[in-house]
N, C-alpha and C. Protein backbone atom coordinates (compact mmCIF):
# COMPACT_ATOMS: atom_id res chain seq x y z
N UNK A 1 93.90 84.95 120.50
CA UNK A 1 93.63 86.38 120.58
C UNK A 1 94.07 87.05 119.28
N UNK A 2 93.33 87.92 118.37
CA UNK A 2 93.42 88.64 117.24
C UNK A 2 94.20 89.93 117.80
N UNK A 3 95.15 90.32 116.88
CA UNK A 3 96.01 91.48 117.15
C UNK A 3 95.71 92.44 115.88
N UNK A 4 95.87 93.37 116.02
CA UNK A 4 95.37 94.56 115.39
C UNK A 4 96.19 95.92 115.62
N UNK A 5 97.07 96.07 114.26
CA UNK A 5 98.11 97.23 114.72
C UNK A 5 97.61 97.98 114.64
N UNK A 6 97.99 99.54 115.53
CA UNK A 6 97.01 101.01 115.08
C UNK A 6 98.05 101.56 115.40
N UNK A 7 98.61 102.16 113.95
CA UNK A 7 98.93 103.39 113.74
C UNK A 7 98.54 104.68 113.92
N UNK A 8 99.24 105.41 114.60
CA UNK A 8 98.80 106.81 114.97
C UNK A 8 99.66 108.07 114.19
N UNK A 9 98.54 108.74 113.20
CA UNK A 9 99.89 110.09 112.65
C UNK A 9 99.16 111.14 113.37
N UNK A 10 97.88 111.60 114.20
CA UNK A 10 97.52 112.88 114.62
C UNK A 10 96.20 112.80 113.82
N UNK A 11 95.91 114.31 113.67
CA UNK A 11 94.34 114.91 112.64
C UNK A 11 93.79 115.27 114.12
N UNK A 12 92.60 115.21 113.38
CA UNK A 12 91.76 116.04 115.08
C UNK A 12 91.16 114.73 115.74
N UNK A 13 91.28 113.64 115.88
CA UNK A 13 90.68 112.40 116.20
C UNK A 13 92.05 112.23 117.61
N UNK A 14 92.92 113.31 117.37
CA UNK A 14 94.24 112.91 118.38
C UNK A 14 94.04 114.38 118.91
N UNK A 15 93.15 115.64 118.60
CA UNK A 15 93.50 117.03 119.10
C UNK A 15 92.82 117.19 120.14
N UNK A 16 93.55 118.11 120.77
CA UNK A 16 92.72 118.69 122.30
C UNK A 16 93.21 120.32 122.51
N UNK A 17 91.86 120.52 123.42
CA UNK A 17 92.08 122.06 123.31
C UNK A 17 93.06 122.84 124.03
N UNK A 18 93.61 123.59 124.14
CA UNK A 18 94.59 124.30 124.39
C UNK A 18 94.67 125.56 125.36
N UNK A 19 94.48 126.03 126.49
CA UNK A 19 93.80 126.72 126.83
C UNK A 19 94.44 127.89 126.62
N UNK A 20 96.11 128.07 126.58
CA UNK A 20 96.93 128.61 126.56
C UNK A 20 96.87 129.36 125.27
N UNK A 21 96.90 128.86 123.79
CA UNK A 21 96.59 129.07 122.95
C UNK A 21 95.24 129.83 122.19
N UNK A 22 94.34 128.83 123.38
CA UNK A 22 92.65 129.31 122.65
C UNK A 22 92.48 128.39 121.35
N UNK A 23 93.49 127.18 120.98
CA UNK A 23 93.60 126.48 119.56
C UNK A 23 92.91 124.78 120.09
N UNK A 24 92.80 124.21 119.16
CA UNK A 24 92.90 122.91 119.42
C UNK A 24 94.10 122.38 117.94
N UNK A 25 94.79 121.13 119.39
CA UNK A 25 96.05 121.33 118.61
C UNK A 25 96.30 119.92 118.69
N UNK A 26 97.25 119.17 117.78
CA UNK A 26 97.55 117.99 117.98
C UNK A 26 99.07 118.21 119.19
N UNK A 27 99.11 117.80 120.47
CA UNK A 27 100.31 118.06 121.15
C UNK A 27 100.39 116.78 121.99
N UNK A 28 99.60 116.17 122.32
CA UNK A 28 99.89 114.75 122.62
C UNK A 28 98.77 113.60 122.66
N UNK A 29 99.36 112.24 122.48
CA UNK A 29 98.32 111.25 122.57
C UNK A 29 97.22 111.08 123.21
N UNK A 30 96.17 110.41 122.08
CA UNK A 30 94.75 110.65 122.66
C UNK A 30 94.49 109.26 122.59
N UNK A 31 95.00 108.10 122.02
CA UNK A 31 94.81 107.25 121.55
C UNK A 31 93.96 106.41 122.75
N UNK A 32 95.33 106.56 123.60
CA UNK A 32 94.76 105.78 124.84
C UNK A 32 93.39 105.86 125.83
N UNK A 33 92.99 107.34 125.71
CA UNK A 33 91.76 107.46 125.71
C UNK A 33 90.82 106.49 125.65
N UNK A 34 90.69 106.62 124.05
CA UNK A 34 89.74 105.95 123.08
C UNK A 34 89.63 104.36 123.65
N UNK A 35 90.71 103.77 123.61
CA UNK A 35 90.98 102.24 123.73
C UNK A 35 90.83 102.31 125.37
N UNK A 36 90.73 102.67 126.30
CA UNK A 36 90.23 102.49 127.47
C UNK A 36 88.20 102.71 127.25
N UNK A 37 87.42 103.43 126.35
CA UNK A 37 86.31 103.10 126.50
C UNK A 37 85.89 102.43 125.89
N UNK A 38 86.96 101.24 125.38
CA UNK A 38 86.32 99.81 124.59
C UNK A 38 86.72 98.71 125.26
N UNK A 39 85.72 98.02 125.12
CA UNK A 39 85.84 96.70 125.51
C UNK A 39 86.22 95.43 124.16
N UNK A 40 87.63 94.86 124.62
CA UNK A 40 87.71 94.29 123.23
C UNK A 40 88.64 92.76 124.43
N UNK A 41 87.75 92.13 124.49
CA UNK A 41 88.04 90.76 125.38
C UNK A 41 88.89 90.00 124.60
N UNK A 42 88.93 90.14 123.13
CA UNK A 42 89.71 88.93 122.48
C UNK A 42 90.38 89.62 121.50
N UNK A 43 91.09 90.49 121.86
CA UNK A 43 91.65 91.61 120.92
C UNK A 43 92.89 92.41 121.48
N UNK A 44 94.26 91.96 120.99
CA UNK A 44 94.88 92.51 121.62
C UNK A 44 94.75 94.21 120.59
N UNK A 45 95.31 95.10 120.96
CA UNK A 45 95.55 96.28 119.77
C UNK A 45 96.94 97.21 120.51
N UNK A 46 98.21 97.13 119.51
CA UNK A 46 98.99 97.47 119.62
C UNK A 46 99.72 98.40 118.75
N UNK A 47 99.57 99.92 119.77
CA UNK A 47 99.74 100.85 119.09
C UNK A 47 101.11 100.86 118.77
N UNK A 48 100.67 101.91 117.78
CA UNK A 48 102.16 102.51 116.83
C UNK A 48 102.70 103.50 116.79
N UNK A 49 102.88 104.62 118.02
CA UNK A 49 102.47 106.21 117.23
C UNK A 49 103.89 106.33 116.67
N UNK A 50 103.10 106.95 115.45
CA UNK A 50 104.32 107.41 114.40
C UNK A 50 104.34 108.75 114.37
N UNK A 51 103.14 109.85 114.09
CA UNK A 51 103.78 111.15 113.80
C UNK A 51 102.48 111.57 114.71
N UNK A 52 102.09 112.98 114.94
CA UNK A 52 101.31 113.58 115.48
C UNK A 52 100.92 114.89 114.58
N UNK A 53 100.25 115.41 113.99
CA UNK A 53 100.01 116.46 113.26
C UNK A 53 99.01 116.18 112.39
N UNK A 54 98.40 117.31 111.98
CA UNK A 54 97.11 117.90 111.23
C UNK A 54 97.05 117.37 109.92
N UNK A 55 96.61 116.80 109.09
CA UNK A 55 97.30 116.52 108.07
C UNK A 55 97.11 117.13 106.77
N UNK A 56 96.53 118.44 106.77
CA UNK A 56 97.53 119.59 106.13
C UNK A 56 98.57 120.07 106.04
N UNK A 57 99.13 119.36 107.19
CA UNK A 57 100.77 119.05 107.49
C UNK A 57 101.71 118.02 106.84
N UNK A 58 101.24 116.71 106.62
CA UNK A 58 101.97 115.84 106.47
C UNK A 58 102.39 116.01 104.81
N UNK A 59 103.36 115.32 104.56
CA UNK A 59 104.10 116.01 103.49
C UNK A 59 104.63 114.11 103.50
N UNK A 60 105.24 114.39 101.49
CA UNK A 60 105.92 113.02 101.44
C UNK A 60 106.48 112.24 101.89
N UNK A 61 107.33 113.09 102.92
CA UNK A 61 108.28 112.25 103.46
C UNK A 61 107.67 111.54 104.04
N UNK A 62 106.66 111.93 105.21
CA UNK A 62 105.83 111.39 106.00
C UNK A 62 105.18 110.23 105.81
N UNK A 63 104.82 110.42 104.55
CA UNK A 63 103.79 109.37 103.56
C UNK A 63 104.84 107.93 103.58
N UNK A 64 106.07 108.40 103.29
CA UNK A 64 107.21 107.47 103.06
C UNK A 64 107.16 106.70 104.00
N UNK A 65 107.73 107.66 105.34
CA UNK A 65 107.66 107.34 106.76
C UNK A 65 106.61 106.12 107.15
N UNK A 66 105.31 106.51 106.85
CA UNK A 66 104.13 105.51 107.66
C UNK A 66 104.14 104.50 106.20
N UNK A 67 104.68 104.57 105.31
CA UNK A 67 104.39 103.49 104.17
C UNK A 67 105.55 102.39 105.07
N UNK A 68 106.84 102.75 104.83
CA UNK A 68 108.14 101.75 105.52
C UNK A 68 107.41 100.96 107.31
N UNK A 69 106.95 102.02 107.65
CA UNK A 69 106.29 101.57 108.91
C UNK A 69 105.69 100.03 109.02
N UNK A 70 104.28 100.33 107.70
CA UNK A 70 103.90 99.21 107.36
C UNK A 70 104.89 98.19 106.89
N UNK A 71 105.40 98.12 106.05
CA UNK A 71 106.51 97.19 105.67
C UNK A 71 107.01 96.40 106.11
N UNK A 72 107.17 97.15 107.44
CA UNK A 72 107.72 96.11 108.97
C UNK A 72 106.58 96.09 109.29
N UNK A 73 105.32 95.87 109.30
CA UNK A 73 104.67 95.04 110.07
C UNK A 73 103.62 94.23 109.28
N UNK A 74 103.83 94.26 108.10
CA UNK A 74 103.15 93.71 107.05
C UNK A 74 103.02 92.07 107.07
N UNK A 75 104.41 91.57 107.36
CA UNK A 75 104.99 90.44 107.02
C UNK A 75 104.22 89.43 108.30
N UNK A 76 104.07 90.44 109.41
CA UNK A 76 103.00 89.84 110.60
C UNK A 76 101.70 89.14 110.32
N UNK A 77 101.47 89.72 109.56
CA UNK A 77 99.86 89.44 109.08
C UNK A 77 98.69 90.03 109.81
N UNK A 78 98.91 91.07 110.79
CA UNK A 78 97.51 91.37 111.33
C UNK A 78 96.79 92.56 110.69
N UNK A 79 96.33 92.63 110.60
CA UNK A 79 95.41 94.03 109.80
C UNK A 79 95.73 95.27 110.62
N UNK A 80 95.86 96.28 109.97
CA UNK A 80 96.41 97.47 110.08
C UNK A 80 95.00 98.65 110.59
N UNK A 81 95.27 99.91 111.39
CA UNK A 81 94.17 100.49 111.84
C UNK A 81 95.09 102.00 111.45
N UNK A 82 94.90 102.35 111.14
CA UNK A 82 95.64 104.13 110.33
C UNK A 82 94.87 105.50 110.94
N UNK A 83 95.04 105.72 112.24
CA UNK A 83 94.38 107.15 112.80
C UNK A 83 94.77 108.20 111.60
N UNK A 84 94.56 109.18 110.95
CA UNK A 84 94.94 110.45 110.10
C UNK A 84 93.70 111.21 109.92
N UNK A 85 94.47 112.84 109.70
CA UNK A 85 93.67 114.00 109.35
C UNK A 85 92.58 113.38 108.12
N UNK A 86 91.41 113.69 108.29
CA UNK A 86 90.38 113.51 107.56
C UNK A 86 90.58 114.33 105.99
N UNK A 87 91.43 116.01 106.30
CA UNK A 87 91.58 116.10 105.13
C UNK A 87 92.42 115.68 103.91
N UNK A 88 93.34 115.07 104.50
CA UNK A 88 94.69 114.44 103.24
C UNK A 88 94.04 113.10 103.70
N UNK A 89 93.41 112.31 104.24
CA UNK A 89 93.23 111.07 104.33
C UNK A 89 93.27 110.27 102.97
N UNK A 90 92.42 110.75 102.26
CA UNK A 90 91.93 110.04 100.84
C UNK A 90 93.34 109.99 100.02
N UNK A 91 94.08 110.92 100.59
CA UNK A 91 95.40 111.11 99.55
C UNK A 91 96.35 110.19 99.88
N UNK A 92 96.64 109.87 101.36
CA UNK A 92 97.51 108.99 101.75
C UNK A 92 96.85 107.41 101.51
N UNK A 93 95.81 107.50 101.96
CA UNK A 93 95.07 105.78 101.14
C UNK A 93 95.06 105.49 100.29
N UNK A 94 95.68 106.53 98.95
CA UNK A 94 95.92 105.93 97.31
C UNK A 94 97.21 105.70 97.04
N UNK A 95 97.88 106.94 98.17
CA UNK A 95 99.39 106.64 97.93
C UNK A 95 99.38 105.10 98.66
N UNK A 96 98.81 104.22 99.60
CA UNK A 96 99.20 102.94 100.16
C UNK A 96 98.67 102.23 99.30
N UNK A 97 97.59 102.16 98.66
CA UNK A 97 96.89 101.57 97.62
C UNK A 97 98.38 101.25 96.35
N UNK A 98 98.73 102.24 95.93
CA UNK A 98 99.73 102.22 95.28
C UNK A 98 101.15 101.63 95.56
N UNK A 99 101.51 101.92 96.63
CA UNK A 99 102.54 101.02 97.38
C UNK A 99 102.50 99.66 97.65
N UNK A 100 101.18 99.42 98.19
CA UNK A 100 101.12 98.00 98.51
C UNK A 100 99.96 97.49 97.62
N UNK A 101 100.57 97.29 96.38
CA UNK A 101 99.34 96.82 95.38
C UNK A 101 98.56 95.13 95.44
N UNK A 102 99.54 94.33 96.62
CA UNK A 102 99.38 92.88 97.01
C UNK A 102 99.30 92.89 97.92
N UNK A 103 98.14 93.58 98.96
CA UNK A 103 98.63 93.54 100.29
C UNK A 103 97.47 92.11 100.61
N UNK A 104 97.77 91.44 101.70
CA UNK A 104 96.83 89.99 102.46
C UNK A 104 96.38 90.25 103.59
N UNK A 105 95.77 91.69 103.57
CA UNK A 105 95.12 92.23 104.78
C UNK A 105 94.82 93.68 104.64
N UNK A 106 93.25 93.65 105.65
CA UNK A 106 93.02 95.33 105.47
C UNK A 106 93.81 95.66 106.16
N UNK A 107 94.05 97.62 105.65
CA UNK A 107 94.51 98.55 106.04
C UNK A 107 93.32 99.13 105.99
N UNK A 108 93.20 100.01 107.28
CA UNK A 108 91.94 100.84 107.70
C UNK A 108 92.47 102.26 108.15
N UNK A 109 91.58 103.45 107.31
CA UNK A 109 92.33 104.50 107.82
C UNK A 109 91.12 105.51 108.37
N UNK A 110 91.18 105.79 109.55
CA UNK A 110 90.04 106.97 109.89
C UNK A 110 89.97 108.08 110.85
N UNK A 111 89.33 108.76 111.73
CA UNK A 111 89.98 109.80 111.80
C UNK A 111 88.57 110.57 112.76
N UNK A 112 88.38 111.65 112.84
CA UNK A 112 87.63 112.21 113.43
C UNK A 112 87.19 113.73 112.74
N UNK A 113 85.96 114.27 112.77
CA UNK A 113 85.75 115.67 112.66
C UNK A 113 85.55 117.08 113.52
N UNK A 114 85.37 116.22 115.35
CA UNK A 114 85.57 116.95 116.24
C UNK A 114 86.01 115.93 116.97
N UNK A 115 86.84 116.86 117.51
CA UNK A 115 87.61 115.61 118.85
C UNK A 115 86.98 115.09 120.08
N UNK A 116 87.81 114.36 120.49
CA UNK A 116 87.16 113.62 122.08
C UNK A 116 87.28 114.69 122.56
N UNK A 117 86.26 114.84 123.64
CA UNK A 117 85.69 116.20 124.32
C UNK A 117 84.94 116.88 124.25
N UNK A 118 85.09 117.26 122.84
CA UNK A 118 83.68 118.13 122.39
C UNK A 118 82.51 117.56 122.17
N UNK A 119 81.39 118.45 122.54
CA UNK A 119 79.83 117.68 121.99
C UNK A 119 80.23 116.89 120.58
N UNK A 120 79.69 115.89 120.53
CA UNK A 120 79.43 115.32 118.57
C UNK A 120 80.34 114.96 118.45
N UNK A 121 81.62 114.51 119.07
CA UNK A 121 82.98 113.85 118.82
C UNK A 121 82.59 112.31 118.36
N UNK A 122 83.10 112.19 116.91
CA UNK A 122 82.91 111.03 116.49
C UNK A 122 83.71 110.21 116.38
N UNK A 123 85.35 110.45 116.69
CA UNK A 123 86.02 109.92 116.68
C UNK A 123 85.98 108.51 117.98
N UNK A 124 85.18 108.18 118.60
CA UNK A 124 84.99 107.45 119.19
C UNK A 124 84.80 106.06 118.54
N UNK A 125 83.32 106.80 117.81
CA UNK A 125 82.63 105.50 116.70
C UNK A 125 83.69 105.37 115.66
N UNK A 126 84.24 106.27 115.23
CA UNK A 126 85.00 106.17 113.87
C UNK A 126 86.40 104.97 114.20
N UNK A 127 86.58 105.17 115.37
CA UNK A 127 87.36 104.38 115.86
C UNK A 127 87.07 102.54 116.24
N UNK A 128 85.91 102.99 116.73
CA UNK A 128 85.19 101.39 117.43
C UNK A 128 84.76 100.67 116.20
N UNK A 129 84.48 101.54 114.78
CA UNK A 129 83.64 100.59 113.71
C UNK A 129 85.11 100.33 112.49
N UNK A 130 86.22 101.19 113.00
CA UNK A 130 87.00 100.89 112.03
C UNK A 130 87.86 99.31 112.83
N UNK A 131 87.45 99.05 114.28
CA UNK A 131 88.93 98.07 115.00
C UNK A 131 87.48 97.15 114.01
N UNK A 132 86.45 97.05 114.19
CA UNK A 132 85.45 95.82 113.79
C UNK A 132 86.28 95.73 112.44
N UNK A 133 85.68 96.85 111.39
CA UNK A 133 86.12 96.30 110.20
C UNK A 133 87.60 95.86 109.33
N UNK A 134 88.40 96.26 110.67
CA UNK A 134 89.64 95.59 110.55
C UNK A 134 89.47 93.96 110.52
N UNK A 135 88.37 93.39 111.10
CA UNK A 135 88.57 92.01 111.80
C UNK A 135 87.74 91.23 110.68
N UNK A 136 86.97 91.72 109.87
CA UNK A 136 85.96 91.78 108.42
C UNK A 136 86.29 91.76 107.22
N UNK A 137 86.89 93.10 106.89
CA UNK A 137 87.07 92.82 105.86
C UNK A 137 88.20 92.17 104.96
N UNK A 138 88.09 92.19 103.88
CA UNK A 138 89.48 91.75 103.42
C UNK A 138 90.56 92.33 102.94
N UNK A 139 91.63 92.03 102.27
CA UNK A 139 92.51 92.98 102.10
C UNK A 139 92.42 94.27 101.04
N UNK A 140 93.07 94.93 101.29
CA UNK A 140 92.60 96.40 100.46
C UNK A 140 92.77 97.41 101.54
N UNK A 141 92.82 98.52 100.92
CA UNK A 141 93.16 99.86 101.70
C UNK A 141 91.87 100.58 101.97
N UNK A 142 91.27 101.32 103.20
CA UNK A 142 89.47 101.58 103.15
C UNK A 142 89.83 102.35 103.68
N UNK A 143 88.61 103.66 103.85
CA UNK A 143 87.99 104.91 104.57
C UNK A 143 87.39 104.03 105.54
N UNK A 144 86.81 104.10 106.71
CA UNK A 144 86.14 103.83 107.24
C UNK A 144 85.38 105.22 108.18
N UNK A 145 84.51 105.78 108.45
CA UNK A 145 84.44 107.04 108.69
C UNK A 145 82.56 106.44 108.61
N UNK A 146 81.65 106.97 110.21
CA UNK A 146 80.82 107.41 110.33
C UNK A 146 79.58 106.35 109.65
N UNK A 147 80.03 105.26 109.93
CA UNK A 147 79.18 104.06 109.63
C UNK A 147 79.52 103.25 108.45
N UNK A 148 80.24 103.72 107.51
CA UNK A 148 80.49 103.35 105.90
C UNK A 148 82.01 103.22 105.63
N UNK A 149 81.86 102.25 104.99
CA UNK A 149 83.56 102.04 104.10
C UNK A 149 83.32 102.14 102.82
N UNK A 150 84.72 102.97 102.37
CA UNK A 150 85.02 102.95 101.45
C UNK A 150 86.21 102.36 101.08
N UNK A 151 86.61 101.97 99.90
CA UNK A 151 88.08 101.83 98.93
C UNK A 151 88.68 103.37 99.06
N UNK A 152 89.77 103.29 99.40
CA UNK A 152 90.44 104.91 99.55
C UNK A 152 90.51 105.39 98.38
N UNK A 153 90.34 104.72 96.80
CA UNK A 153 90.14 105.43 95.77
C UNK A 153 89.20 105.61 95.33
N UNK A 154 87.80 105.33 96.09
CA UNK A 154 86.42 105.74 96.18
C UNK A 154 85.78 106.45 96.85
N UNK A 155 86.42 107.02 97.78
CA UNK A 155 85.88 108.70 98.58
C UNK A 155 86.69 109.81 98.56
N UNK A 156 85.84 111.14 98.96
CA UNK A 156 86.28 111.99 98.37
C UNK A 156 85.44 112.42 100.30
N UNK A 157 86.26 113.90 100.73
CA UNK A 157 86.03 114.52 101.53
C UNK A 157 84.87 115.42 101.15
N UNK A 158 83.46 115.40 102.11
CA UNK A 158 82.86 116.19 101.55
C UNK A 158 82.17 117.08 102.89
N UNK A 159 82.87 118.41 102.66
CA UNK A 159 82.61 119.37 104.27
C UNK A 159 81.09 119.90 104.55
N UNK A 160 80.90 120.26 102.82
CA UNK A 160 79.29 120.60 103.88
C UNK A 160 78.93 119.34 104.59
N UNK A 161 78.56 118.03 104.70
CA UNK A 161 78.39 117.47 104.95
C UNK A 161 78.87 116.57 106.48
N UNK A 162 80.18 117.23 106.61
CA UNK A 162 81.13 116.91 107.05
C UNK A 162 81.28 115.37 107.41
N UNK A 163 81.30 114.98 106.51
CA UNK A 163 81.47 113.22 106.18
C UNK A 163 81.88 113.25 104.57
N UNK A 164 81.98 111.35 104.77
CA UNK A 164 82.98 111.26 103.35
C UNK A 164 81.96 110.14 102.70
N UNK A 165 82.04 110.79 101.24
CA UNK A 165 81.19 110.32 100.16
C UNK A 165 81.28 109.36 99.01
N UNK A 166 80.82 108.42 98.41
CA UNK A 166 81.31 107.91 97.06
C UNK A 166 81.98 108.84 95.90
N UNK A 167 83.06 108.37 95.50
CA UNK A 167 83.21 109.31 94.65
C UNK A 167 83.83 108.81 93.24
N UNK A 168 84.30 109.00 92.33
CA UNK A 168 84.75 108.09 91.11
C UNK A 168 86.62 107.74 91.42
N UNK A 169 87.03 106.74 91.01
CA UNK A 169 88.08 106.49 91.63
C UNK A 169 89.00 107.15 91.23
N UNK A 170 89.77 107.28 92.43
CA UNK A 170 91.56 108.95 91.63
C UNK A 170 92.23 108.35 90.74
């Protein structure tokens, strides 16, 4: 059986609406959700949650935080699955790019643009095509987002569009 860690920091791929508020907010795990409408017979996947928040939020430390995370589970060997905010995404995949310049396995990081619940929630697929290309590709740090991978120092967030694009490397 293939094991497959997934890290959880939040973004809207983890948000739900709020009624109290009128917001949609990251306030608790969605993960489990997701992994109950997949079928993965030869796959264990063992979550991680590390932080919960937007990631216009997350800040260095944080970065630090989910870098050491990996560290300890690096030495395992199973390929890594990285839930995060779509908008700092690209930023934290160069900072791991940079950290782990030898890594012997993908790291996959992806995320959602409307959450589970709402019409057009893609975080479903973004989720189901990133556990595949965990099991694919090779080592290196990737976007995975809405059918396509990238090298995290090859996309760039692009909103009209609201998907992520080739872009020249940071």
């Amino acid at each position: 059986m293939r094991t497959i860690d997934l890290i959880t920091t939040g973004g809207t791929i983890e948000k739900m609406y709020s009624e109290q508020s009128g917001a949609v907010l990251n306030s608790e795990s969605k993960i489990g959700q997701y992994l109950s409408r997949l079928r993965l017979p030869d796959c264990e996947i063992r979550v991680i949650p590390l932080l919960n928040k937007d990631s216009l939020e997350m800040t260095a430390e944080d970065r630090a935080h989910l870098a050491a995370e990996m560290a300890r589970l690096l030495p395992e060997g199973h390929p890594i699955v990285i839930t995060h905010g779509t908008d700092t995404m690209v930023e934290t995949g160069v900072y791991l790019q940079k950290a782990f310049p030898n890594l012997e396995v993908p790291v996959i990081l992806t995320g959602a643009m409307t959450p589970l619940g709402f019409e057009g929630s893609d975080g479903l697929q973004n989720l189901t095509e990133s556990l595949m290309a965990a099991r694919l590709l090779g080592p290196g740090v990737f976007v995975v987002m809405h059918g396509q991978v990238f090298p995290a120092d090859r996309t760039r967030k692009n909103r009209e569009l609201a998907t992520f694009v080739w872009a020249e490397p940071s």
